[in-house]
PDB file of N, CA and C in Angstrom:
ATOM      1  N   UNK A   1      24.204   0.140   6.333  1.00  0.00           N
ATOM      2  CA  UNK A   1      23.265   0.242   7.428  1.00  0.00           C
ATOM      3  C   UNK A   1      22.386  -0.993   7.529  1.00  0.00           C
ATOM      4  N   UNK A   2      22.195  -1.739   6.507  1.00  0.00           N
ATOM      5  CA  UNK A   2      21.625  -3.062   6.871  1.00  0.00           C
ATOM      6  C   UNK A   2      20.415  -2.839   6.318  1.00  0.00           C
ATOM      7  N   UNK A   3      19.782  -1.965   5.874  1.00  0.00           N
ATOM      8  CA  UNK A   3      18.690  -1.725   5.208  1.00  0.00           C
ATOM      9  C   UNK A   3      17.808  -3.119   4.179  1.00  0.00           C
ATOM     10  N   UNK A   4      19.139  -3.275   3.217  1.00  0.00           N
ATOM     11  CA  UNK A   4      18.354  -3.864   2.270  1.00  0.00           C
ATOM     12  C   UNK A   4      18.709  -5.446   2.714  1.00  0.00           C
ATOM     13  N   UNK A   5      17.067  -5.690   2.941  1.00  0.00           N
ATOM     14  CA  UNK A   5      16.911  -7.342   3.107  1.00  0.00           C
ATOM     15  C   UNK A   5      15.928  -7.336   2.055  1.00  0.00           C
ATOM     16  N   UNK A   6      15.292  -8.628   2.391  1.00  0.00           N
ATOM     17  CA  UNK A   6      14.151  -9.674   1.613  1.00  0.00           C
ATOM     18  C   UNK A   6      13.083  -8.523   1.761  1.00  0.00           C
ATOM     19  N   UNK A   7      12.786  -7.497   2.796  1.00  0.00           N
ATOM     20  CA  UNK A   7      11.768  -6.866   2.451  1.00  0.00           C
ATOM     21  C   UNK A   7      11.774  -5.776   1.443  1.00  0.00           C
ATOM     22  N   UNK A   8      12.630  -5.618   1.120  1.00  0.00           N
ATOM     23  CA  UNK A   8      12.767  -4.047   0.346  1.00  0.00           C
ATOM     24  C   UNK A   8      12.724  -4.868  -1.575  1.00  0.00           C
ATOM     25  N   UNK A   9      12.157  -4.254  -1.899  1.00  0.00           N
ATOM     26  CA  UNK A   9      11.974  -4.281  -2.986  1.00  0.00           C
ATOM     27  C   UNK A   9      11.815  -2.972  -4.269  1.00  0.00           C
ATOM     28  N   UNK A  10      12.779  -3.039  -5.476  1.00  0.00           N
ATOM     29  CA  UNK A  10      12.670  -2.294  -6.279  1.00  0.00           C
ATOM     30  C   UNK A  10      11.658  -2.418  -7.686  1.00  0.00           C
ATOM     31  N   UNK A  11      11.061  -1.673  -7.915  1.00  0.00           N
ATOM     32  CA  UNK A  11      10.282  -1.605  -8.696  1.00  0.00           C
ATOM     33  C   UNK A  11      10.948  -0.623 -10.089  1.00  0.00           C
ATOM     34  N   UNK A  12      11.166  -1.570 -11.244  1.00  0.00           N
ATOM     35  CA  UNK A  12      11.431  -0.892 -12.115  1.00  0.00           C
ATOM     36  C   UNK A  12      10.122  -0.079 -13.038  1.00  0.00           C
ATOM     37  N   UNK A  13      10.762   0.735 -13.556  1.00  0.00           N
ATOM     38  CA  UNK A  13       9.836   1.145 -14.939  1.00  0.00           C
ATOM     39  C   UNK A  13       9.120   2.386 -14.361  1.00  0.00           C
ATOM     40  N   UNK A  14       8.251   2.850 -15.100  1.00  0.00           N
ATOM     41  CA  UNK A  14       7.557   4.531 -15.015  1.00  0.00           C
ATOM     42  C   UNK A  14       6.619   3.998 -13.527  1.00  0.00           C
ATOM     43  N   UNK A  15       6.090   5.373 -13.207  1.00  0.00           N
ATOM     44  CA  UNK A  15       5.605   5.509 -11.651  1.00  0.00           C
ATOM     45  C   UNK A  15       4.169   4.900 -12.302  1.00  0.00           C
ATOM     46  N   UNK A  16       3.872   5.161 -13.327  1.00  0.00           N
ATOM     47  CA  UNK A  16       2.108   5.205 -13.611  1.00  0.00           C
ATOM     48  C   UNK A  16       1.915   3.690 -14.053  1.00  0.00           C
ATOM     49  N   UNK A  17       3.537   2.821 -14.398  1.00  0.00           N
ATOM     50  CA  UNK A  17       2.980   1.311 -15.036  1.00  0.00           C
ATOM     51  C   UNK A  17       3.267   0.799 -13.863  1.00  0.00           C
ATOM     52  N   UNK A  18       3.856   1.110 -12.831  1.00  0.00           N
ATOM     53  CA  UNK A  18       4.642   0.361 -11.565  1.00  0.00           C
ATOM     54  C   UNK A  18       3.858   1.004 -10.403  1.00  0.00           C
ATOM     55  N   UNK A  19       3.322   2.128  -9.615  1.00  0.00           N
ATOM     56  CA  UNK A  19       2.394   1.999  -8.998  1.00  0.00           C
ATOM     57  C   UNK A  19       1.341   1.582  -8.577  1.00  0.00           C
ATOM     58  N   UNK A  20       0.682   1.434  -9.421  1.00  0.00           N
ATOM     59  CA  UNK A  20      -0.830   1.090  -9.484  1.00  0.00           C
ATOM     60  C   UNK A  20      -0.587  -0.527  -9.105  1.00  0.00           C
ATOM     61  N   UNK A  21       0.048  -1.330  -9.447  1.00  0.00           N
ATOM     62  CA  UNK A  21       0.269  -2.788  -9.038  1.00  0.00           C
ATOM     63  C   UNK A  21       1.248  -2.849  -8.617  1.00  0.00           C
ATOM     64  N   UNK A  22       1.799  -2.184  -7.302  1.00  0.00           N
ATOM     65  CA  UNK A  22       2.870  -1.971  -6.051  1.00  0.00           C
ATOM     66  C   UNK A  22       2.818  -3.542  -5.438  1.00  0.00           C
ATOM     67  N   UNK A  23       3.148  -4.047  -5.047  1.00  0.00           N
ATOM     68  CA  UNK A  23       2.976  -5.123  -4.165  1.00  0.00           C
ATOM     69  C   UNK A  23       2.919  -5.195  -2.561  1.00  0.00           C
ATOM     70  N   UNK A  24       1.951  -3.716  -2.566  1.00  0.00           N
ATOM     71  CA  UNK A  24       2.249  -3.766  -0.673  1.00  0.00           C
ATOM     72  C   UNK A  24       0.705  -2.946  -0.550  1.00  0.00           C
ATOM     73  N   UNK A  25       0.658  -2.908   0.761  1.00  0.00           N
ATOM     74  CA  UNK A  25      -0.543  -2.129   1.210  1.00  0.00           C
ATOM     75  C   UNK A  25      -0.624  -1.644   1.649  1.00  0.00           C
ATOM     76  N   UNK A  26       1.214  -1.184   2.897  1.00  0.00           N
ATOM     77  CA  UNK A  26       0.621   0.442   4.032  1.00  0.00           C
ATOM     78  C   UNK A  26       2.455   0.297   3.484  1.00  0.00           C
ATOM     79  N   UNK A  27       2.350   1.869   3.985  1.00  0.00           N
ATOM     80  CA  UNK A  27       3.882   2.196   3.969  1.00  0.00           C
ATOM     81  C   UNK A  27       4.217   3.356   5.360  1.00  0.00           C
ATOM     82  N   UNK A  28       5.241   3.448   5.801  1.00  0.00           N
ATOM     83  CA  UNK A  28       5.654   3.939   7.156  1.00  0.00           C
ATOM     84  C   UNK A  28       6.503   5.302   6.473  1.00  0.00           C
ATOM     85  N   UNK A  29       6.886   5.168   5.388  1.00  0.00           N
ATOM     86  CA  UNK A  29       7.471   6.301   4.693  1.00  0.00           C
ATOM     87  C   UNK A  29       7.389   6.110   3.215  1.00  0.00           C
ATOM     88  N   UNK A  30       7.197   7.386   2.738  1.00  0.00           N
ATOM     89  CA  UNK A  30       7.210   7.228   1.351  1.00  0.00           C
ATOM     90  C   UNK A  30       7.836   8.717   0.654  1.00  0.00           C
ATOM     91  N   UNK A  31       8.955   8.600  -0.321  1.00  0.00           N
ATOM     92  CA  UNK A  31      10.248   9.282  -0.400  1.00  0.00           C
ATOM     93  C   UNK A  31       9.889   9.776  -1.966  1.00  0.00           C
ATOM     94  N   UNK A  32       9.625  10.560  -2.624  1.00  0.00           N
ATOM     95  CA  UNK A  32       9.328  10.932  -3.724  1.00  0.00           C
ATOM     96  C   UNK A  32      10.115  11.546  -4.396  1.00  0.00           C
ATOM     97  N   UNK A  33      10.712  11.335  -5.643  1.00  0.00           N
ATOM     98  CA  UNK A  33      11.749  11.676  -6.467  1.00  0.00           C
ATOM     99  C   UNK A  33      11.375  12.065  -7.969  1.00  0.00           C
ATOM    100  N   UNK A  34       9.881  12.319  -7.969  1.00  0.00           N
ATOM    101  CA  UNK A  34       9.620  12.791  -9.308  1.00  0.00           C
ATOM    102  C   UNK A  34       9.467  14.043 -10.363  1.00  0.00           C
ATOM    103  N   UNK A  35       9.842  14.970  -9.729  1.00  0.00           N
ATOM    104  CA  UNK A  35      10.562  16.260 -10.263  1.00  0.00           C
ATOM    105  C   UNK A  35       9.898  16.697 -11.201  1.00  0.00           C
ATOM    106  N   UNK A  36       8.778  16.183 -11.732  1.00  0.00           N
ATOM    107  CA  UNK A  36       7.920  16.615 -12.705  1.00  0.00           C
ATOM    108  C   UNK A  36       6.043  16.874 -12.183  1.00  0.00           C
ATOM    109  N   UNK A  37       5.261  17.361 -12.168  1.00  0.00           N
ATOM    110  CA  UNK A  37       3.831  17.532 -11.751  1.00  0.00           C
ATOM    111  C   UNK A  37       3.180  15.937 -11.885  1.00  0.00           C
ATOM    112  N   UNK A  38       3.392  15.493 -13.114  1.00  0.00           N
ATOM    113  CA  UNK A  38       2.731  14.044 -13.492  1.00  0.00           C
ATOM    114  C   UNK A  38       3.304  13.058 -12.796  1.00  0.00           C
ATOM    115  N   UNK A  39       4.944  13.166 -12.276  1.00  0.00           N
ATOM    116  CA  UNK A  39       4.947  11.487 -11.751  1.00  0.00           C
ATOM    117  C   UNK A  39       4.949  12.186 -10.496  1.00  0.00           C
ATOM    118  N   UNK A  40       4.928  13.116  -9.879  1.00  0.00           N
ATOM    119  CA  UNK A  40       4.833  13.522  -8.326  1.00  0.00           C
ATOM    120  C   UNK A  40       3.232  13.493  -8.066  1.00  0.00           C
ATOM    121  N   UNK A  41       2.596  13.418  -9.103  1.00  0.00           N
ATOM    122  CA  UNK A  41       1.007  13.596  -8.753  1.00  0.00           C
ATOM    123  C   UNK A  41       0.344  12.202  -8.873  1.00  0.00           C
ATOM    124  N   UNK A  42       1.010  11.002  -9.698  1.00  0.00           N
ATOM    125  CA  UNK A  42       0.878   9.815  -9.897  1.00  0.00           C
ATOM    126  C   UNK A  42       1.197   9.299  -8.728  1.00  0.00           C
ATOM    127  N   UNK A  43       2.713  10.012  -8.383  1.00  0.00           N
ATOM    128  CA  UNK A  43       3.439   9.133  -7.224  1.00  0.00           C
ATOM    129  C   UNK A  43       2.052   9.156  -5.558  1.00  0.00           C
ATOM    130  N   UNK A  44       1.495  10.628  -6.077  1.00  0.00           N
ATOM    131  CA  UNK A  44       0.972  10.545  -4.412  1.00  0.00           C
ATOM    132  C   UNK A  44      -0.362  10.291  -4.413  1.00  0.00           C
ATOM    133  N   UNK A  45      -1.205   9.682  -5.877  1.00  0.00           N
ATOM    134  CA  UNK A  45      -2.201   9.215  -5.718  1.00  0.00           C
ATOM    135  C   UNK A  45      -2.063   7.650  -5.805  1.00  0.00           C
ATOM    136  N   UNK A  46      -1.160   7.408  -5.896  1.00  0.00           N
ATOM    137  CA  UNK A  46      -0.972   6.045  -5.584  1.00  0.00           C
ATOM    138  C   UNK A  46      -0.422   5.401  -4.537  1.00  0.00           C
ATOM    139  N   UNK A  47       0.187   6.229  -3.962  1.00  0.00           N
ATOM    140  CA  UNK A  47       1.309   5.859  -2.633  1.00  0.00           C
ATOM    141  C   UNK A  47       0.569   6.700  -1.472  1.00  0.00           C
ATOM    142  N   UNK A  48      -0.327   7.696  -1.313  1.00  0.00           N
ATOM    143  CA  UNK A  48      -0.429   8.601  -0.221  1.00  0.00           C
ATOM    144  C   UNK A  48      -1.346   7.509   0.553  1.00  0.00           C
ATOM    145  N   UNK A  49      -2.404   6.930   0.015  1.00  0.00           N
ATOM    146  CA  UNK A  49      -3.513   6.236   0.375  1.00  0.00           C
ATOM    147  C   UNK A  49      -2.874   5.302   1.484  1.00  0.00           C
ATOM    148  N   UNK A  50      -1.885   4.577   1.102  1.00  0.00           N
ATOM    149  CA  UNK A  50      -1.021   3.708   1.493  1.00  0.00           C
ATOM    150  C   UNK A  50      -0.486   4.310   3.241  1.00  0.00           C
ATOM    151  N   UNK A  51      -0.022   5.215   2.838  1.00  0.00           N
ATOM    152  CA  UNK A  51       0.707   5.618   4.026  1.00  0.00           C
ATOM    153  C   UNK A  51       0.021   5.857   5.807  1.00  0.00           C
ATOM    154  N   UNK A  52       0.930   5.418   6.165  1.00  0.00           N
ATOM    155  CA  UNK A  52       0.036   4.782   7.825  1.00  0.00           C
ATOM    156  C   UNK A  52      -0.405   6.141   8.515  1.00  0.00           C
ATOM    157  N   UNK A  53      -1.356   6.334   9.457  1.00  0.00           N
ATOM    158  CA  UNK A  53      -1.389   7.657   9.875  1.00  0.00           C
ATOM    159  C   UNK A  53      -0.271   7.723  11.069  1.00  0.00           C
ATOM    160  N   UNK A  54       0.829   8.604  11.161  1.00  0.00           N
ATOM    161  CA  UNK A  54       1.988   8.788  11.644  1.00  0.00           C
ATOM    162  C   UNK A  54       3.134   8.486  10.810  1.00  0.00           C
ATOM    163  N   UNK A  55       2.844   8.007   9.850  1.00  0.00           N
ATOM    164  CA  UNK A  55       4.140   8.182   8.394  1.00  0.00           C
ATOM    165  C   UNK A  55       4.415   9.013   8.311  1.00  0.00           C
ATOM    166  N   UNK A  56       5.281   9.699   8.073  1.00  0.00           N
ATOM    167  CA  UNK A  56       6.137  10.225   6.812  1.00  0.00           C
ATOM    168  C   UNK A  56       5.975  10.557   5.145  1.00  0.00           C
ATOM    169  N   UNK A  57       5.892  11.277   4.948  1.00  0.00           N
ATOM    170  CA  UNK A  57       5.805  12.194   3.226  1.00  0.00           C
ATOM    171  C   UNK A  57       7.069  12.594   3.439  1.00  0.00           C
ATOM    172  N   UNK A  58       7.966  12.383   2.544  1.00  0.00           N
ATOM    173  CA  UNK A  58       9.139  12.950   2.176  1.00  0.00           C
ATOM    174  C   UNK A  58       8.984  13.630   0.400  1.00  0.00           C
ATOM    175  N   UNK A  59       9.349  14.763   0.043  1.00  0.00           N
ATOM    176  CA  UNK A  59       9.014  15.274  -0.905  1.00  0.00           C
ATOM    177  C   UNK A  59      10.638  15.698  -1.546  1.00  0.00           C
ATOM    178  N   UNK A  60      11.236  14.975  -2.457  1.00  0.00           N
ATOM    179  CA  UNK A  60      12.936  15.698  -2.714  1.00  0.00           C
ATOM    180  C   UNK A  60      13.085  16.866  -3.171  1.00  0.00           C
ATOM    181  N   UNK A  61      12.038  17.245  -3.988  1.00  0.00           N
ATOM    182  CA  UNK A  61      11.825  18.169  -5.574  1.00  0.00           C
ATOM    183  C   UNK A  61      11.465  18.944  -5.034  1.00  0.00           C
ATOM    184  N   UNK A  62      10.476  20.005  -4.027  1.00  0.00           N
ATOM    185  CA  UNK A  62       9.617  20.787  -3.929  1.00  0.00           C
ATOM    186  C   UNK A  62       9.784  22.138  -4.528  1.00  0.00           C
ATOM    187  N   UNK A  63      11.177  22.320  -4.944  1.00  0.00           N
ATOM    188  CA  UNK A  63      11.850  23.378  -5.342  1.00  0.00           C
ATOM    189  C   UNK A  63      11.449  23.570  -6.634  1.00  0.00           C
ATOM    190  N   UNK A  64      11.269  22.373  -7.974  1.00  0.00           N
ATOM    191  CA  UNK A  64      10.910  22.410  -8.936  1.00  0.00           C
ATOM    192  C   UNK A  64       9.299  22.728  -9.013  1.00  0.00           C
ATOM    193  N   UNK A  65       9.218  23.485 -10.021  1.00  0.00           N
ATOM    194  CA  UNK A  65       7.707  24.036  -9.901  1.00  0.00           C
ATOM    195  C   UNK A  65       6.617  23.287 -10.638  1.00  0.00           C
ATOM    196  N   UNK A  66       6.735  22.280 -11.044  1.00  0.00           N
ATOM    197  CA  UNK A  66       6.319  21.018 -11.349  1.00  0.00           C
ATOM    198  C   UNK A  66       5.600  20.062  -9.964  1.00  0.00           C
ATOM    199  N   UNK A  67       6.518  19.863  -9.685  1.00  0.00           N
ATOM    200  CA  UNK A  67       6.487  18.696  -8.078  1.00  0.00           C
ATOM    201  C   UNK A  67       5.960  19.865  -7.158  1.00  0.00           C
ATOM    202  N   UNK A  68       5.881  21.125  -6.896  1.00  0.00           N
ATOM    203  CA  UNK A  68       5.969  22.245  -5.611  1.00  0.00           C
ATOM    204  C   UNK A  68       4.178  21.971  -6.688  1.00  0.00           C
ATOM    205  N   UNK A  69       3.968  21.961  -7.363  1.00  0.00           N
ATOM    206  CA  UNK A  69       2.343  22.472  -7.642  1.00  0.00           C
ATOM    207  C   UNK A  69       1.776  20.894  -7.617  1.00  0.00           C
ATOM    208  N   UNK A  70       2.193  19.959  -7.855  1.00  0.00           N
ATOM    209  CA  UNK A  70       1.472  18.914  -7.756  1.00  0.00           C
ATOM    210  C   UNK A  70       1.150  18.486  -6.030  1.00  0.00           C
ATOM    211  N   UNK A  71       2.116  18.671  -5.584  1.00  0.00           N
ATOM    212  CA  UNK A  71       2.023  18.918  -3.699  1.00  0.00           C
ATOM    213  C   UNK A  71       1.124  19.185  -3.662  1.00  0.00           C
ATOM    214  N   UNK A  72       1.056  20.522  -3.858  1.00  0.00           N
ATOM    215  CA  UNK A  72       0.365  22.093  -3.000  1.00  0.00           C
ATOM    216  C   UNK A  72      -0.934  21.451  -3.742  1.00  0.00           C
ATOM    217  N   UNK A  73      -1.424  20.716  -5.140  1.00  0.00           N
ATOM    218  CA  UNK A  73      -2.819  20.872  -5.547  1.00  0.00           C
ATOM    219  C   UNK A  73      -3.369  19.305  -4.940  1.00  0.00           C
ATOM    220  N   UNK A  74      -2.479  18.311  -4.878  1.00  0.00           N
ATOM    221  CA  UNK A  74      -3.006  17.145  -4.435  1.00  0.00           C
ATOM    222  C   UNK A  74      -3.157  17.424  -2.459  1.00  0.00           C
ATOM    223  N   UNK A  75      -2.273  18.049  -1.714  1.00  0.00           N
ATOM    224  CA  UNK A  75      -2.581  18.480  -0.937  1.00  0.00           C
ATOM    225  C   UNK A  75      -4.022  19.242  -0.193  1.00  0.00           C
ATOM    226  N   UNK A  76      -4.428  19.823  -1.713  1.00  0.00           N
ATOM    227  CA  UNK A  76      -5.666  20.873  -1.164  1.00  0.00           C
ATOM    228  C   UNK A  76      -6.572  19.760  -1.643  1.00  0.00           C
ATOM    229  N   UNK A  77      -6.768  19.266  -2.649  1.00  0.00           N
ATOM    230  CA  UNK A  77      -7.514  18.066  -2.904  1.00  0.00           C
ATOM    231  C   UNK A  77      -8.198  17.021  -2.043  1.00  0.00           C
ATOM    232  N   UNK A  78      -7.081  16.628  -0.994  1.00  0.00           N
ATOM    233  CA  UNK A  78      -7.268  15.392   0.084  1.00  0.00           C
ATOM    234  C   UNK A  78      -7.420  16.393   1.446  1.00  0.00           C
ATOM    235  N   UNK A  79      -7.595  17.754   1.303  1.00  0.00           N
ATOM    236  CA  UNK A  79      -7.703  18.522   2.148  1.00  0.00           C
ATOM    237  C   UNK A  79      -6.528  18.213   3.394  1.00  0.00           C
ATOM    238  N   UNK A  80      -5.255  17.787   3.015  1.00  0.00           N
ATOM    239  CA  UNK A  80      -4.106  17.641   4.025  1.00  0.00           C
ATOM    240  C   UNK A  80      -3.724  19.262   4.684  1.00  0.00           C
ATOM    241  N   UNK A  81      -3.705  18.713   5.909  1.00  0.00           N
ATOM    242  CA  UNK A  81      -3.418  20.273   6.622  1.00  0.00           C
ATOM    243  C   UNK A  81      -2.023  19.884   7.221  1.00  0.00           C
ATOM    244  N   UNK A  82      -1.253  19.034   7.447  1.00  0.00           N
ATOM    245  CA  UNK A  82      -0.212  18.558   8.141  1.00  0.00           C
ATOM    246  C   UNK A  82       1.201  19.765   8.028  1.00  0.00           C
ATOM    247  N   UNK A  83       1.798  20.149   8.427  1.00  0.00           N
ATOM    248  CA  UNK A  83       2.401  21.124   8.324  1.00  0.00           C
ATOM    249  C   UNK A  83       3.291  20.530   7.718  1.00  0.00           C
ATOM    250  N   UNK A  84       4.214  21.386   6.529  1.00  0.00           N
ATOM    251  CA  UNK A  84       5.085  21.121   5.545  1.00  0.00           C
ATOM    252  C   UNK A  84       6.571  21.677   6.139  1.00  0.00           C
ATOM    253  N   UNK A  85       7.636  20.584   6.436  1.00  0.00           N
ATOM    254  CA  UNK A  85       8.802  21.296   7.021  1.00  0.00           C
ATOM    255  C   UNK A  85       9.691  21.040   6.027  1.00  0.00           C
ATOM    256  N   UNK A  86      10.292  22.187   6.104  1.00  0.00           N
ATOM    257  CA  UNK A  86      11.896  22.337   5.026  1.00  0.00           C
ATOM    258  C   UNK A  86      13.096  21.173   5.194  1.00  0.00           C
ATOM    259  N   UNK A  87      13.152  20.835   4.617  1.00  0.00           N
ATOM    260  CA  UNK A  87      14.549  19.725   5.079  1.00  0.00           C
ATOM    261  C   UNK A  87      15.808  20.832   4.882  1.00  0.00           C
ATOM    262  N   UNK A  88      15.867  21.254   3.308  1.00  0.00           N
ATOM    263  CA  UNK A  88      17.012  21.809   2.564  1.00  0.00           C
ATOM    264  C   UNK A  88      16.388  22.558   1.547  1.00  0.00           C
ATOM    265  N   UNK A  89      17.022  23.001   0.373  1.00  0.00           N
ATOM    266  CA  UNK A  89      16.188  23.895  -0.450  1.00  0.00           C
ATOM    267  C   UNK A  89      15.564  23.665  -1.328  1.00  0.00           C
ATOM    268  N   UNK A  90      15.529  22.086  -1.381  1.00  0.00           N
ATOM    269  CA  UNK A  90      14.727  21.855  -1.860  1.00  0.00           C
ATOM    270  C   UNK A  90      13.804  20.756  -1.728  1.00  0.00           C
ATOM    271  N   UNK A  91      13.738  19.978  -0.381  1.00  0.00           N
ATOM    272  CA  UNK A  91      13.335  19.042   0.592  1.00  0.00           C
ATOM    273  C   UNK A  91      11.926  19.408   1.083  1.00  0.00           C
ATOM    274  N   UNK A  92      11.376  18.696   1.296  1.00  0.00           N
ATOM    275  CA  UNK A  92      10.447  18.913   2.056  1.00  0.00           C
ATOM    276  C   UNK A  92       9.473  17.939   2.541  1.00  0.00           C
ATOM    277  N   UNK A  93       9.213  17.605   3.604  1.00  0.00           N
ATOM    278  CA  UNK A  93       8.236  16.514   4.971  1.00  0.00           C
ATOM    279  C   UNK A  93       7.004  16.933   5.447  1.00  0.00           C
ATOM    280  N   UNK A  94       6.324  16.044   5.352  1.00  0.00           N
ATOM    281  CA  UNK A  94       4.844  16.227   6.587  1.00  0.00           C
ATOM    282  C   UNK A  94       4.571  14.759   7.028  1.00  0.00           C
ATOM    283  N   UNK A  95       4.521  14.690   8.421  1.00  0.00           N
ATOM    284  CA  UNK A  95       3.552  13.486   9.056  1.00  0.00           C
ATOM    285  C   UNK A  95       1.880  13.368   8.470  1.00  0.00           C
ATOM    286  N   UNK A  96       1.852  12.590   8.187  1.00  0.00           N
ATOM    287  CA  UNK A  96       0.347  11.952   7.838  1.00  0.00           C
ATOM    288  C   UNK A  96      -0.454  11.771   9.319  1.00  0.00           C
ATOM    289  N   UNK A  97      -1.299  12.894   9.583  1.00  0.00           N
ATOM    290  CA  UNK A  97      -2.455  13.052  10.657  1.00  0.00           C
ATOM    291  C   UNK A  97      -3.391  11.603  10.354  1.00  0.00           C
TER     292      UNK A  97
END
């Protein structure tokens, strides 16, 4: 699909040594794959801030009860009301208001 150019960049290593010094400042989507409470809760205090208002939250895990409680508590936290849609069974999206 043509995706990967000069802008895309991978970041190796854990979410908590590689977040925090991301090399960017807004993001249009942000795709979360951390299946555990700690790097899904790392992932979205470091990346949510970022995200443009009309982005995209993509959530892979929500199914795991790890990632489904770090959501639901960082969610009530930042007081996000954005409605949460199902992708698949274990998917899950909200636009950033």
């Amino acid at each position: 699909m043509g995706l990967l150019d000069d802008q895309v960049v991978f970041l190796k290593g854990w979410f908590k040594d590689t977040l925090p010094r991301a090399p960017f400042d807004t993001l249009a989507v942000m795709r979360l794959d951390g299946d555990l409470y700690g790097s899904t809760m790392e992932s979205l205090e470091n990346l949510y801030p970022k995200l443009t208002r009309g982005g995209f939250c993509v959530i892979d895990d929500y199914a795991m009860p790890g990632c489904k409680s770090a959501v639901d508590d960082y969610r009530a936290t930042q007081a996000i009301a954005s409605k949460i849609i199902e992708i698949d069974w274990t998917g899950r999206y909200w636009q950033k208001e």
